[in-house]
Every structure is written in C-alpha cells, then in structure tokens.
Protein backbone atom coordinates (compact mmCIF):
# COMPACT_ATOMS: atom_id res chain seq x y z
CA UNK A 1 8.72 40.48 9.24
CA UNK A 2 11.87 37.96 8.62
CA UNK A 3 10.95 36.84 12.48
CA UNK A 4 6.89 36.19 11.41
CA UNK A 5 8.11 34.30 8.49
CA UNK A 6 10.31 31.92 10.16
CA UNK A 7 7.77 31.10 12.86
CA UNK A 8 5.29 30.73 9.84
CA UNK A 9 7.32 27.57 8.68
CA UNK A 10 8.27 26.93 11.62
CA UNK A 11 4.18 26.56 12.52
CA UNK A 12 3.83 24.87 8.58
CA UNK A 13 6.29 22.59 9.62
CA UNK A 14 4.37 21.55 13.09
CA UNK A 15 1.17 21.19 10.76
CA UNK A 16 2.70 19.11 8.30
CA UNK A 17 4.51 16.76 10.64
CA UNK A 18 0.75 16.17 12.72
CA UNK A 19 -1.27 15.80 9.34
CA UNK A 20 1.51 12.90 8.75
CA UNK A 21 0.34 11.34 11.79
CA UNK A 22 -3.13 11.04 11.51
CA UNK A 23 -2.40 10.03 7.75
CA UNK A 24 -0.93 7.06 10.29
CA UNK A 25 -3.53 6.56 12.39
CA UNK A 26 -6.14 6.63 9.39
CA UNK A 27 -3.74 3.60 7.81
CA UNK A 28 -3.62 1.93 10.65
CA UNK A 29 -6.70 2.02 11.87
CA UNK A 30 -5.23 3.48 15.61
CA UNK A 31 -7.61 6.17 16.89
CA UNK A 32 -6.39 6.07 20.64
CA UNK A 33 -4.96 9.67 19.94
CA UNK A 34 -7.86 11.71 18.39
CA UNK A 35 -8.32 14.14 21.35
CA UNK A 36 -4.66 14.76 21.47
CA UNK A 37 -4.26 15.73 18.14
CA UNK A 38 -7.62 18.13 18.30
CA UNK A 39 -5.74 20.21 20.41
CA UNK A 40 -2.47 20.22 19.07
CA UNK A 41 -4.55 21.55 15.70
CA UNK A 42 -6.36 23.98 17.81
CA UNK A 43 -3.45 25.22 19.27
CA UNK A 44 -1.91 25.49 15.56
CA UNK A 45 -4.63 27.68 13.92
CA UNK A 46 -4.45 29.90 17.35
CA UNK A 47 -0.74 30.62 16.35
CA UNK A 48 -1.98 31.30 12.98
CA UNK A 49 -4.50 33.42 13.46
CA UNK A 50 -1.99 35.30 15.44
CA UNK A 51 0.71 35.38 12.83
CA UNK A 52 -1.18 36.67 10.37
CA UNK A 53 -4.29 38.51 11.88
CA UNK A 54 -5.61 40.24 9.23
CA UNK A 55 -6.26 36.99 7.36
CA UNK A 56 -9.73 36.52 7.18
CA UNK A 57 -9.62 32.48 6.31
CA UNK A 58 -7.03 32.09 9.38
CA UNK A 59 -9.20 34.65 11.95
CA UNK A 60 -13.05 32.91 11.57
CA UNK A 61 -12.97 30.62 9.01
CA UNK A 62 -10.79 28.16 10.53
CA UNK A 63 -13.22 25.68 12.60
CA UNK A 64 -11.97 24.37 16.23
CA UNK A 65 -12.01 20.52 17.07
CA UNK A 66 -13.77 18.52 17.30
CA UNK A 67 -15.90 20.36 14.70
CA UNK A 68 -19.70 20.68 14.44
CA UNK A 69 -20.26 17.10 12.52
CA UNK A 70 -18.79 15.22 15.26
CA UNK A 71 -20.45 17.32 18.03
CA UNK A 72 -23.76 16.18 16.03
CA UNK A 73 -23.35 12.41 17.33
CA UNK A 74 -24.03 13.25 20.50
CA UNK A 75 -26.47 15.87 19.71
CA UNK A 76 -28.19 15.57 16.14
CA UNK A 77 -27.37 12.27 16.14
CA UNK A 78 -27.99 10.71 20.26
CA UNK A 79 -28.97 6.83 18.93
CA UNK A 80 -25.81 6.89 15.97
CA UNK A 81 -22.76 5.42 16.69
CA UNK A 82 -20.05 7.65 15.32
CA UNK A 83 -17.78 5.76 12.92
CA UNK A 84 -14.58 4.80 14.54
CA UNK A 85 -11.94 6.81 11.55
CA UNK A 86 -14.32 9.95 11.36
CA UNK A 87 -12.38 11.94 13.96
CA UNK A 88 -9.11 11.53 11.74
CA UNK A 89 -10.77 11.92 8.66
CA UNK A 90 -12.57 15.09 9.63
CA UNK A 91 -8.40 16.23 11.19
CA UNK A 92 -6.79 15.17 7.85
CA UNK A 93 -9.50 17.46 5.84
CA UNK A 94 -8.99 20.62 8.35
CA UNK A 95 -5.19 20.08 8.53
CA UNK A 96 -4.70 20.24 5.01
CA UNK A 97 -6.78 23.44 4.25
CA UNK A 98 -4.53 25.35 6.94
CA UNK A 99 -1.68 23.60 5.29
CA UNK A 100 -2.61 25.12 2.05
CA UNK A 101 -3.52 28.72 3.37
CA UNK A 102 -0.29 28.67 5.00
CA UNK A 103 1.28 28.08 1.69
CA UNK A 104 -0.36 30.38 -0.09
CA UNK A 105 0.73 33.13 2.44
CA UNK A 106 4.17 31.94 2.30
CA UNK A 107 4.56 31.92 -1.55
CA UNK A 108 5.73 28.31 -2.09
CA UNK A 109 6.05 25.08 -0.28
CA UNK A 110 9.19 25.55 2.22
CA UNK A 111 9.64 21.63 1.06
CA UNK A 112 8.45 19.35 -1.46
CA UNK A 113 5.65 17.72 -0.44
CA UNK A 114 6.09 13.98 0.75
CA UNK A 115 4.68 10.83 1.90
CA UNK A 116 3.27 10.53 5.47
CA UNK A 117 7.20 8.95 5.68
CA UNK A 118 9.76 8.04 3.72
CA UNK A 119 10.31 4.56 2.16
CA UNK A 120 13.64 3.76 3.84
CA UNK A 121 12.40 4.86 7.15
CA UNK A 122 9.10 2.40 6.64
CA UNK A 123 11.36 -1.20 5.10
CA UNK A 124 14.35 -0.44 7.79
CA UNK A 125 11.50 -0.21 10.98
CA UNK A 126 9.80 -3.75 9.27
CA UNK A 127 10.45 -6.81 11.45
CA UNK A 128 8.11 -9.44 10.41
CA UNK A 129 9.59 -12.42 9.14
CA UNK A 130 7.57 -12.71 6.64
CA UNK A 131 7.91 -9.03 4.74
CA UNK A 132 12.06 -9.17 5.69
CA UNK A 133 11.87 -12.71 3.46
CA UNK A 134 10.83 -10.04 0.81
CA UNK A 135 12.86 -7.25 1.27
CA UNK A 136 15.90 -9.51 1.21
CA UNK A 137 14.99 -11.27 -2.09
CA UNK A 138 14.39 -7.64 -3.88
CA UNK A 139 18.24 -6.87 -2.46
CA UNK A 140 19.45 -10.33 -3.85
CA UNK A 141 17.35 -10.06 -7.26
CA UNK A 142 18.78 -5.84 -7.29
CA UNK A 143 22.66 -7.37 -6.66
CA UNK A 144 22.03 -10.77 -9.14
CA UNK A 145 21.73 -13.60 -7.02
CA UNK A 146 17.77 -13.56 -7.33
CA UNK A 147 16.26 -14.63 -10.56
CA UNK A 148 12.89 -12.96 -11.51
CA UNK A 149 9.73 -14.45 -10.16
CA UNK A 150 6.46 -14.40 -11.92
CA UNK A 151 2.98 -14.79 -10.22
CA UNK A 152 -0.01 -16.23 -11.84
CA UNK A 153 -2.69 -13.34 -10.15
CA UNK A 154 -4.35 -16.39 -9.90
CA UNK A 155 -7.26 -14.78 -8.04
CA UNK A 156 -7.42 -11.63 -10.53
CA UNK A 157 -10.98 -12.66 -12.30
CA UNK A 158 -10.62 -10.92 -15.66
CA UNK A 159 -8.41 -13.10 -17.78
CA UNK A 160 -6.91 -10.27 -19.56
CA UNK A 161 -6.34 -8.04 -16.52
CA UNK A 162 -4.45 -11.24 -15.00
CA UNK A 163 -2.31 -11.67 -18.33
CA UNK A 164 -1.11 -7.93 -17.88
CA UNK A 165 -0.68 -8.07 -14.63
CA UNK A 166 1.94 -11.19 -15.07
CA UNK A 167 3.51 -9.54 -17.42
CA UNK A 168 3.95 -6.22 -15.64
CA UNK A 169 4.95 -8.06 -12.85
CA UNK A 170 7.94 -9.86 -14.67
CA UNK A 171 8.92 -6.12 -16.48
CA UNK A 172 8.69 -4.64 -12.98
CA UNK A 173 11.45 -6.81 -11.46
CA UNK A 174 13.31 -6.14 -14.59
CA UNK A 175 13.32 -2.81 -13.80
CA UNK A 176 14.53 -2.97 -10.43
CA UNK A 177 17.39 -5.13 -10.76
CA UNK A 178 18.47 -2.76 -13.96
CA UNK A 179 18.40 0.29 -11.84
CA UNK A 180 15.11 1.57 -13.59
CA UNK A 181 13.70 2.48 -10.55
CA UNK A 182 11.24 5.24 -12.17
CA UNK A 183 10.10 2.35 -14.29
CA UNK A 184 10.10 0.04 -11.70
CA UNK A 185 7.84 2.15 -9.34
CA UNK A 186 5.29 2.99 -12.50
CA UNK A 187 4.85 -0.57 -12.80
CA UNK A 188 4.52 -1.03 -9.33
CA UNK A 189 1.97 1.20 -9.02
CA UNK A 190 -0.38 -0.12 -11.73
CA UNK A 191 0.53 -3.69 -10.59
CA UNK A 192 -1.56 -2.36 -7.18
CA UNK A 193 -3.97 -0.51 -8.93
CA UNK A 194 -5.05 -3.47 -11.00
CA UNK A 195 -5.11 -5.87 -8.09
CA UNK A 196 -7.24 -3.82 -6.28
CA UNK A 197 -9.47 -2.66 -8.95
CA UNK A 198 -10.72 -6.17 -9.55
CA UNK A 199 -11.04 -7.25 -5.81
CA UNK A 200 -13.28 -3.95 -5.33
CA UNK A 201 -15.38 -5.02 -7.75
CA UNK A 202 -15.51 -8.97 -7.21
CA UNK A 203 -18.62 -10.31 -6.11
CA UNK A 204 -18.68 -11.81 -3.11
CA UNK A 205 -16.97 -8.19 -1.95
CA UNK A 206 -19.66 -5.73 -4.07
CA UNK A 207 -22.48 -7.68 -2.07
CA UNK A 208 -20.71 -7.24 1.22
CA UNK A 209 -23.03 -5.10 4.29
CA UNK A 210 -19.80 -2.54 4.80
CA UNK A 211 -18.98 -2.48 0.89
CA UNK A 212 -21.02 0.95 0.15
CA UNK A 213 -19.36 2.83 3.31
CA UNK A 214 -16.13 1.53 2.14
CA UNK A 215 -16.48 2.93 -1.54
CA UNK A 216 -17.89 6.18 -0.76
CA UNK A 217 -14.98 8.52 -0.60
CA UNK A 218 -14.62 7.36 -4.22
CA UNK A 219 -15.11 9.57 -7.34
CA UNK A 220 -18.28 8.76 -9.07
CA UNK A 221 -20.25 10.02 -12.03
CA UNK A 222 -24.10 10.71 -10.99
CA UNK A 223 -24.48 7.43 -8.96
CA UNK A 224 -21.82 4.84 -10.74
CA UNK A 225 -18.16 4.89 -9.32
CA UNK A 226 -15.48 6.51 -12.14
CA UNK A 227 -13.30 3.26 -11.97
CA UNK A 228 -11.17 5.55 -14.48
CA UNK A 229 -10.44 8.73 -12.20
CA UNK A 230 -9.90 6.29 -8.74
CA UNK A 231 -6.55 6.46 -7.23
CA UNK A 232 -3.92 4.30 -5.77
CA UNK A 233 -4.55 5.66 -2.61
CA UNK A 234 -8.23 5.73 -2.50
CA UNK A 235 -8.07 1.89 -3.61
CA UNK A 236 -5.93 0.93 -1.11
CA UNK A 237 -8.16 2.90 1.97
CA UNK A 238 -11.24 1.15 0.16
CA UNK A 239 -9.67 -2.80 0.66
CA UNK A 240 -8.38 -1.02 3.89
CA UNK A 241 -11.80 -0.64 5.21
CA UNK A 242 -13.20 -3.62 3.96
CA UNK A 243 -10.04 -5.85 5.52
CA UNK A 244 -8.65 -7.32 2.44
CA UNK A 245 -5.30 -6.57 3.19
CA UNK A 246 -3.59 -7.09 6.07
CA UNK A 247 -1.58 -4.60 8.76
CA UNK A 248 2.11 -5.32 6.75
CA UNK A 249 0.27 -4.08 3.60
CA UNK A 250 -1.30 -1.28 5.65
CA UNK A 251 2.38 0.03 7.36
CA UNK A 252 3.82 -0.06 3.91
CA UNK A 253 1.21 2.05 2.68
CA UNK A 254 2.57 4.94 4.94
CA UNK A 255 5.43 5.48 2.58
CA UNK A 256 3.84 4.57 -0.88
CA UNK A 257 3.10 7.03 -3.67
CA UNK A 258 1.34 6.80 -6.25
CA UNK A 259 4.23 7.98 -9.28
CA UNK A 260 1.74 7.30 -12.31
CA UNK A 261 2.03 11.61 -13.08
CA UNK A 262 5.34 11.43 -12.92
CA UNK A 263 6.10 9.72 -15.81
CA UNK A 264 6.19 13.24 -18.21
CA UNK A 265 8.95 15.17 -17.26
CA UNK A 266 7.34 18.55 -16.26
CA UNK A 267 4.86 17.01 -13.92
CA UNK A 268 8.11 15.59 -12.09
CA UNK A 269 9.55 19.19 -12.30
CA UNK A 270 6.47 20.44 -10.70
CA UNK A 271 5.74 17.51 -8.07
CA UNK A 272 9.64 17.59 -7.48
CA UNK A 273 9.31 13.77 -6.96
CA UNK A 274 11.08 10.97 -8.42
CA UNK A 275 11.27 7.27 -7.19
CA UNK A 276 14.69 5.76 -6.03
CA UNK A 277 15.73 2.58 -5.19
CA UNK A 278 13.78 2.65 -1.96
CA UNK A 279 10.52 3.84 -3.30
CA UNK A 280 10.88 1.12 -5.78
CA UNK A 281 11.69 -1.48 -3.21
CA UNK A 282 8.84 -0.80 -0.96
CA UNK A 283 6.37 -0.53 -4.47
CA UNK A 284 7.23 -3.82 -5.24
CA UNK A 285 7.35 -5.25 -1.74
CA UNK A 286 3.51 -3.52 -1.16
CA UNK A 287 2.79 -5.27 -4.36
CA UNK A 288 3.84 -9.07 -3.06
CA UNK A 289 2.17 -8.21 0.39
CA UNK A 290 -1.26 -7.11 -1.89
CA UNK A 291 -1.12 -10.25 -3.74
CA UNK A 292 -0.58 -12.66 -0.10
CA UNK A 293 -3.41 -10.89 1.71
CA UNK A 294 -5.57 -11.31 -1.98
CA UNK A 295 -4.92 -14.65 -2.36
CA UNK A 296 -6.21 -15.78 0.48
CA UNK A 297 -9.35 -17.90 -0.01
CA UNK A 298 -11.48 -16.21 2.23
CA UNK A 299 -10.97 -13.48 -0.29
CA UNK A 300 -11.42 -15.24 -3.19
C-alpha cells in the first residue's frame, strides 16, 4: 500500500507539472506541442487506472486524447477550422479532473497548489530591456532610491474608475517599498482587474469580429456577462485573445495570482497562499506592462 501511495504522488506530481505546461502554452499562445502532451496524459490516466483499479472515474470515465470534440473537426465538423488553443483548452479541462480525483483518493493535496510557476523563476528568466527597466525601478523604489510614480490611466474611459485606479496605483507602490507585500499584491490585482474591465468593454473592442469568441469562457447571467463574478485570470485570457496585451504581459501572467480571497485570514489558511516580495514585484510589474500595451493608440 505505502509503495501505491508513493507512485500515486509520484503520478500527481507528473500531472501537475504537464497541466503547468499547457497552462504555458495556453498563455502563450504556443501549440507546437499538443500531440506530445496527449500522450503523455494518456499515458498518465493508464498508470492511474492501474493504481487504483477499482476506481470507477479512473477505469472508464477518464476520456483518451484527443477526445471526441476534437475528433468532430475532422468528422462532424469536415468544412470547420478547429480553433488554434482548443487542443490545450480541452488538456487543461481533462488534466485537472484527474488532478482532482487523484486528490480525492489521496486525502489532501501532497502540496499547496501554485501558479503554472513561481514569480522569481518568471522576473529572473525576463530579458527584455524594456520589462528589466521595470524590475529595476521596483528594486530601487523597494531599497529608497525610487520615488513613487503615479499614472494618469489616461486611456481608462470611466472618470471615476481612472481616479481609483491612480490612486490605487500610488497606495500600491506604497505598499511595496513598506514591505506590505500582501497589500501590495491586493492592490495589484484590482489595479489589473480594473484596467481590463474597462478595455473589455470599450467600444471600438465590444464591436470587434473575434470579441464574442474571446468573452465566452466568461461567467454570464442568462445572456449578459456577470462583470461582478469575472476573474483576474479570465480577464487577462479575454485581452489575451483579443491581442491587447502584448507577449511580456502574457509571460508574466504565468506566475500571477489573483490574491483578492486572500485578504481574510482563513481563506489564506485554507489556500495556504500568501504574496511575498516577488509576487508583489511581478503584480506590479504585470500592472505597468498592462497599462504600456493599453495605452497604445491602436487600443484606444
């Protein structure tokens, strides 16, 4: 038994570490690798199934790739071109349910969830000029030699939105260079939220030909999105798809998280997840890459 569950998180572990990498290739838009990571997935529910074979979710339930809606667009579908992130998406969706059965058989999480990687891993492997010029100012504002720098949101259209966001913007930097970092990352995180909340809805974007594909993964009620129940993450894959921001934003989003439910203490407890200084410093960097690529006039 001890042997079966150390393979089983050994085999979690595998699963966890591939869903992380099409999380990747979803941000990044890179789908070179979608019949590679098929079979790796394949081969991961066959070791499950054989771990725990008198599971009935793990032996039958568990569908081999590529599954029956992407075998439709050459069958069902001949004349439709299959969209280009539907292989990933439909990978993501059937890696996390064996994630969670796995779980579930396992008692607990062998580790705290996390992001698709860590926030020191994604600043420290950034090389544009450009985004260094920003990491280095959060280090000189964090040791004193920076002094805070407001932007007008100049492009946010709602007046009030824009006066918040300035604001929040100012408090954020506060934060950091205080060593608030919890505070500085639940600013951060609203600081993107708004920003993106208005460009989704600007518009020159709403009447866009790709704008309804974009939004569709987003929660609605009956036929109107629920702007209220939208997160980070879904924002940011919405201007994603629609190319408002640009590839620095989108590598930067690999080791963003959204920290809104942290701020009461159990929910912390529970998500075991707290922002540090480098989860603050990339929040705040993502945040002056959002504003760039939205400030652009072409966006405008």
């Amino acid at each position: 038994m001890d042997l079966q569950i150390r393979r089983a998180r050994q085999v979690l572990r595998q699963t966890r570490d591939l869903c992380d990498l099409v999380q990747q290739d979803l941000a990044t838009r890179r789908f070179g690798s979608d019949d590679v990571r098929m079979k790796t997935y394949n081969d991961l529910t066959l070791e499950t199934a054989q771990l725990f074979p008198q599971d009935p979710v793990l032996n039958g339930q568990m569908v081999k790739m590529p599954d029956g809606v992407l075998k439709s667009y050459g069958t069902l579908l001949p004349r439709t071109a299959m969209p280009p992130d539907l292989p990933s998406q439909r990978l993501a969706e059937h890696l996390t349910r064996l994630i969670n059965r796995l779980e579930f058989l396992l008692g607990e999480p062998e580790v705290p969830k996390r992001p698709a990687r860590a926030a020191g891993d994604v600043l420290r492997q950034e090389q544009s000029p450009d985004v260094r010029q920003i990491i280095d100012a959060l280090d000189q504002l964090s040791s004193g030699r920076q002094q805070l720098q407001p932007l007008d949101f100049a492009f946010v259209a709602d007046e009030d939105l824009r006066l918040v966001l300035n604001l929040d913007f100012v408090e954020a930097q506060r934060a950091f260079a205080a060593d608030a970092f919890k505070a500085c990352a639940l600013l951060a995180c609203g600081l993107i939220e708004g920003m993106l909340f208005d460009a989704l809805q600007t518009p020159s974007v709403v009447s866009r030909a790709d704008y309804a594909q974009a939004v569709a993964r987003l929660p609605r009620t009956g036929p109107t999105i629920n702007w209220d129940k939208v997160s980070m993450t879904q924002l940011i894959e919405a201007t994603r798809d629609l190319q408002l921001v640009g590839q620095s934003a989108l590598r930067f989003v690999h080791g963003a998280r959204d920290f809104r439910d942290t701020v009461h203490p159990r929910a912390e407890v529970r998500e075991q997840m707290r922002a540090g200084r480098e989860e603050a410093q990339l929040l705040l960097a993502l945040v002056n890459l959002i504003y760039r690529d939205l400030g652009r006039p072409s966006h405008r």
